[in-house]
Every structure is written in C-alpha cells, then in structure tokens.
N, C-alpha and C. Protein backbone atom coordinates (compact mmCIF):
# COMPACT_ATOMS: atom_id res chain seq x y z
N UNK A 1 71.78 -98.94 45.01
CA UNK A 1 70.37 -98.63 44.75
C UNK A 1 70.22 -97.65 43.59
N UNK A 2 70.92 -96.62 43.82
CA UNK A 2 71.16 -95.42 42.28
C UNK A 2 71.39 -96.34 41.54
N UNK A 3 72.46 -96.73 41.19
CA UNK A 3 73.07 -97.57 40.23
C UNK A 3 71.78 -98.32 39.66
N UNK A 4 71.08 -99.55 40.61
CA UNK A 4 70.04 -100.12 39.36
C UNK A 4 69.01 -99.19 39.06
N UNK A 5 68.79 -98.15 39.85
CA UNK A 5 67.56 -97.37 38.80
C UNK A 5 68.19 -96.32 37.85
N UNK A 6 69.22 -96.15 37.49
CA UNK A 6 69.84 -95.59 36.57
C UNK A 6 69.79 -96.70 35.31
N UNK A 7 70.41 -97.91 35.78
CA UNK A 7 70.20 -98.90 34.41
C UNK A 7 68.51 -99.29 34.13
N UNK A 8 68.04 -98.83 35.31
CA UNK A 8 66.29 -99.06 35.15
C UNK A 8 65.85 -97.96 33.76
N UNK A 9 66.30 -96.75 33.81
CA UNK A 9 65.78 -95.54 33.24
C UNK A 9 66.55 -95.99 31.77
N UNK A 10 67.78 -96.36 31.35
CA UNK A 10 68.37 -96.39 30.91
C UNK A 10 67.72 -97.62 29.78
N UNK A 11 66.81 -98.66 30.40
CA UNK A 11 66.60 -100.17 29.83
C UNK A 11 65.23 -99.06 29.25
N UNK A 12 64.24 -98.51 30.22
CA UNK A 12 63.12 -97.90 29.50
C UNK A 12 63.49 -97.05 28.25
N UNK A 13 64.65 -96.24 28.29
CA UNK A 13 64.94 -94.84 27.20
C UNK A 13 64.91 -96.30 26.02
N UNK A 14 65.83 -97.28 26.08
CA UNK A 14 66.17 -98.35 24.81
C UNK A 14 64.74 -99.03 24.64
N UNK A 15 63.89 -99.14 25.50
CA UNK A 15 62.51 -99.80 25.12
C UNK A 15 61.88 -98.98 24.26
N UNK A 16 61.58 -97.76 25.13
CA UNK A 16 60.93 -96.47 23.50
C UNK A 16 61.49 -96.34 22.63
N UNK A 17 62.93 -96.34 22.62
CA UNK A 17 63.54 -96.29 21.33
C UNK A 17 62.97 -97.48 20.68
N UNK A 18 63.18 -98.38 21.10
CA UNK A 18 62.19 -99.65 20.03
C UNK A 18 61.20 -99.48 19.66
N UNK A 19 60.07 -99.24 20.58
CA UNK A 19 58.76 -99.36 20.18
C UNK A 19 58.62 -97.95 19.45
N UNK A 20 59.52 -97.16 19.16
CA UNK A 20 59.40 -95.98 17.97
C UNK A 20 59.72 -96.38 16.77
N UNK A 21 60.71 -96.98 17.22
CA UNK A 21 61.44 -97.95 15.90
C UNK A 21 60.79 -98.73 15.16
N UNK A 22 59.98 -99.40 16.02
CA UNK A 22 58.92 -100.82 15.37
C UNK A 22 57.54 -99.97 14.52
N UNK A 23 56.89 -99.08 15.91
CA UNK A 23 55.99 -97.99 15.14
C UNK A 23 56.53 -97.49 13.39
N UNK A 24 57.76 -96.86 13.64
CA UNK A 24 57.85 -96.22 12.11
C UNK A 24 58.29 -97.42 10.89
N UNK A 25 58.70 -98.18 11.43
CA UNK A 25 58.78 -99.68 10.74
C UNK A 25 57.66 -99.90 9.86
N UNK A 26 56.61 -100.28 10.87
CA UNK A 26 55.23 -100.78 10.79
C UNK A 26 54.37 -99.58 10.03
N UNK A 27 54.12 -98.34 10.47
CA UNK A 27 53.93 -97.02 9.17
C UNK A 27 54.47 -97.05 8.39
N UNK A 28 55.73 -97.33 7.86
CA UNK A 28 56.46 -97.49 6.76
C UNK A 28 55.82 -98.60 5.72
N UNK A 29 55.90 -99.44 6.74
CA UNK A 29 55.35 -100.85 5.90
C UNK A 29 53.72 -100.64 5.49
N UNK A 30 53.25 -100.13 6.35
CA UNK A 30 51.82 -99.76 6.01
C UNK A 30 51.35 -98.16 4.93
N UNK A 31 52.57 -97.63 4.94
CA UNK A 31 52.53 -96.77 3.47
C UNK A 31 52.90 -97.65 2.32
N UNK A 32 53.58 -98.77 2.34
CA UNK A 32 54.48 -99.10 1.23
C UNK A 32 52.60 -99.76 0.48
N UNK A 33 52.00 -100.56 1.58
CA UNK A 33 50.80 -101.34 1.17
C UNK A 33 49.94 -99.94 0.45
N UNK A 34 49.45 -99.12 1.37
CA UNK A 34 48.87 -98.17 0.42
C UNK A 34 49.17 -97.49 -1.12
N UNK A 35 50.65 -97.45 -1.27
CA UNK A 35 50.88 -97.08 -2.48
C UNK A 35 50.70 -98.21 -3.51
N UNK A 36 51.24 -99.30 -3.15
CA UNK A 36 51.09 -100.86 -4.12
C UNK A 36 49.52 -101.19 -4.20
N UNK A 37 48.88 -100.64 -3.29
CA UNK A 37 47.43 -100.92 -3.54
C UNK A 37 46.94 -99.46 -4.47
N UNK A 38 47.28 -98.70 -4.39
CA UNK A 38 46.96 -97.35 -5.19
C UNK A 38 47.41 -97.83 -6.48
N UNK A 39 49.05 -98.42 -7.22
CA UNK A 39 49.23 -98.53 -8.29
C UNK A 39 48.55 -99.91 -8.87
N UNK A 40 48.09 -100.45 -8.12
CA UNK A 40 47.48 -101.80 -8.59
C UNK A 40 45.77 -101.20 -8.96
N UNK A 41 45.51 -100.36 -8.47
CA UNK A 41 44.39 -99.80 -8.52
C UNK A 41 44.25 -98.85 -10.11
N UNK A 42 45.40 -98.29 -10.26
CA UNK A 42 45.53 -97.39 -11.56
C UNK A 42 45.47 -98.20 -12.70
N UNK A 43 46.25 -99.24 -12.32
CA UNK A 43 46.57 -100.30 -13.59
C UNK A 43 45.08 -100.68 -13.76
N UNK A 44 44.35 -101.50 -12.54
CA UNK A 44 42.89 -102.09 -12.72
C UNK A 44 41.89 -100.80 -13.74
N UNK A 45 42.13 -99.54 -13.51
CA UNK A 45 41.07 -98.42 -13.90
C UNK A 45 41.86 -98.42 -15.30
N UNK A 46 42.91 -98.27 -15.52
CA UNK A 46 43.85 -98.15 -17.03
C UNK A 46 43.35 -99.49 -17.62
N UNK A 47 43.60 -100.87 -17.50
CA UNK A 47 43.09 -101.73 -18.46
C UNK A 47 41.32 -101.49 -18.01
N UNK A 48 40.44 -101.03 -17.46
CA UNK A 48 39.59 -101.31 -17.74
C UNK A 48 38.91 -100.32 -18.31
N UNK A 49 39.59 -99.01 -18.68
CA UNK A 49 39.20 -97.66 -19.49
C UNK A 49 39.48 -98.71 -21.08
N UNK A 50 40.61 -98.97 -20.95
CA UNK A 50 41.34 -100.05 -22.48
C UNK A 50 40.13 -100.79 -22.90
N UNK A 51 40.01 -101.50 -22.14
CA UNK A 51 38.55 -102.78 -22.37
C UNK A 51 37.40 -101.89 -22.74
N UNK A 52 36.80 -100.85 -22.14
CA UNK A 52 35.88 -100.13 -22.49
C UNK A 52 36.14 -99.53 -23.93
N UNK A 53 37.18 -98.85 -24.04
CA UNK A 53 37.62 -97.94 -25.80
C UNK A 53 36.66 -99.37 -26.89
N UNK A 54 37.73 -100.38 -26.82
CA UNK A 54 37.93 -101.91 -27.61
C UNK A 54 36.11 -101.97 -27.51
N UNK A 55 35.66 -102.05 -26.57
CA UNK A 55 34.08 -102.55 -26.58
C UNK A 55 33.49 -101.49 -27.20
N UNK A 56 34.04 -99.95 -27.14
CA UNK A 56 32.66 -99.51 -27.82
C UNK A 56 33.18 -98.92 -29.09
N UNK A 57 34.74 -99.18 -29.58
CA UNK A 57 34.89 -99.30 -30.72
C UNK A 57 34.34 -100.20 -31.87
N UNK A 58 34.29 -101.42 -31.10
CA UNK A 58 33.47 -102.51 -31.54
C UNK A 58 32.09 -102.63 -32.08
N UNK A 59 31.36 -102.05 -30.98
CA UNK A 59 30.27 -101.52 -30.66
C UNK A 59 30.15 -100.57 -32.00
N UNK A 60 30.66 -99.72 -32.28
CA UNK A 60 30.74 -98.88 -33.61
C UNK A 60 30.89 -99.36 -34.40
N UNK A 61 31.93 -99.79 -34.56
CA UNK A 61 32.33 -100.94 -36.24
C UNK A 61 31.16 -101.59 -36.10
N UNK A 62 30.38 -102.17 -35.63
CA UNK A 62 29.23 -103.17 -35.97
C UNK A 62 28.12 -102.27 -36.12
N UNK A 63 27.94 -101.14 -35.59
CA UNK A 63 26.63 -100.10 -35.83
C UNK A 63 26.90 -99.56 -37.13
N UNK A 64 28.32 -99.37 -37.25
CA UNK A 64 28.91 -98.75 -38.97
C UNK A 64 28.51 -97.17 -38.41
N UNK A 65 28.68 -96.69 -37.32
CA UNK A 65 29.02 -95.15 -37.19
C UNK A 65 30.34 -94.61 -37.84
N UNK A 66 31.50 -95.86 -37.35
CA UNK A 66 32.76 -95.21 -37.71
C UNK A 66 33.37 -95.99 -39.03
C-alpha cells in the first residue's frame, strides 16, 4: 500500500515537472513571437519613415524649396 502511494507522489512530482516544463516552453515560445513581432514592427516604422523622407523630398524638388 506505501509502496503504490510513494510511486503515486513520485508520478505527480514528474507531472509538475512537465507541466513547468511545457509552461516555460510555451513563455519562451511566446517571448520569441513578441520580439519577431517587435522587430518586424521596427523594420515596418524604418521603411515607412524611408518612404516618407523620398515623398517629401520629392514633394520639395517639385515645389523647388530645395
């Protein structure tokens, strides 16, 4: 009777160990998305600062300010 609730306690300690395991897995994986969405985000604001310069450089050369 000891004996199986010792391997009882023993099967739960290896279950939390998983589901900690899977948890920091899954946070892990769900930081990796936040940062790839952050640098995909920099790039989108960087070419579209670029596109803006080009348009209102343009924008100038045709007014003949510059």
């Amino acid at each position: 009777m000891l004996k199986n609730k010792s391997v009882a306690v023993g099967n739960t300690r290896v279950l939390n160990e998983f589901v900690k395991y899977c948890q920091s897995v899954g946070y892990k994986k769900q930081q990796e998305k936040q940062h790839n969405m952050m640098l995909i985000n920099s790039v989108i604001c960087v070419t579209l600062s670029c596109n803006l310069m080009q348009v209102a450089r343009s924008l100038d050369a045709d007014s003949g300010l510059i």
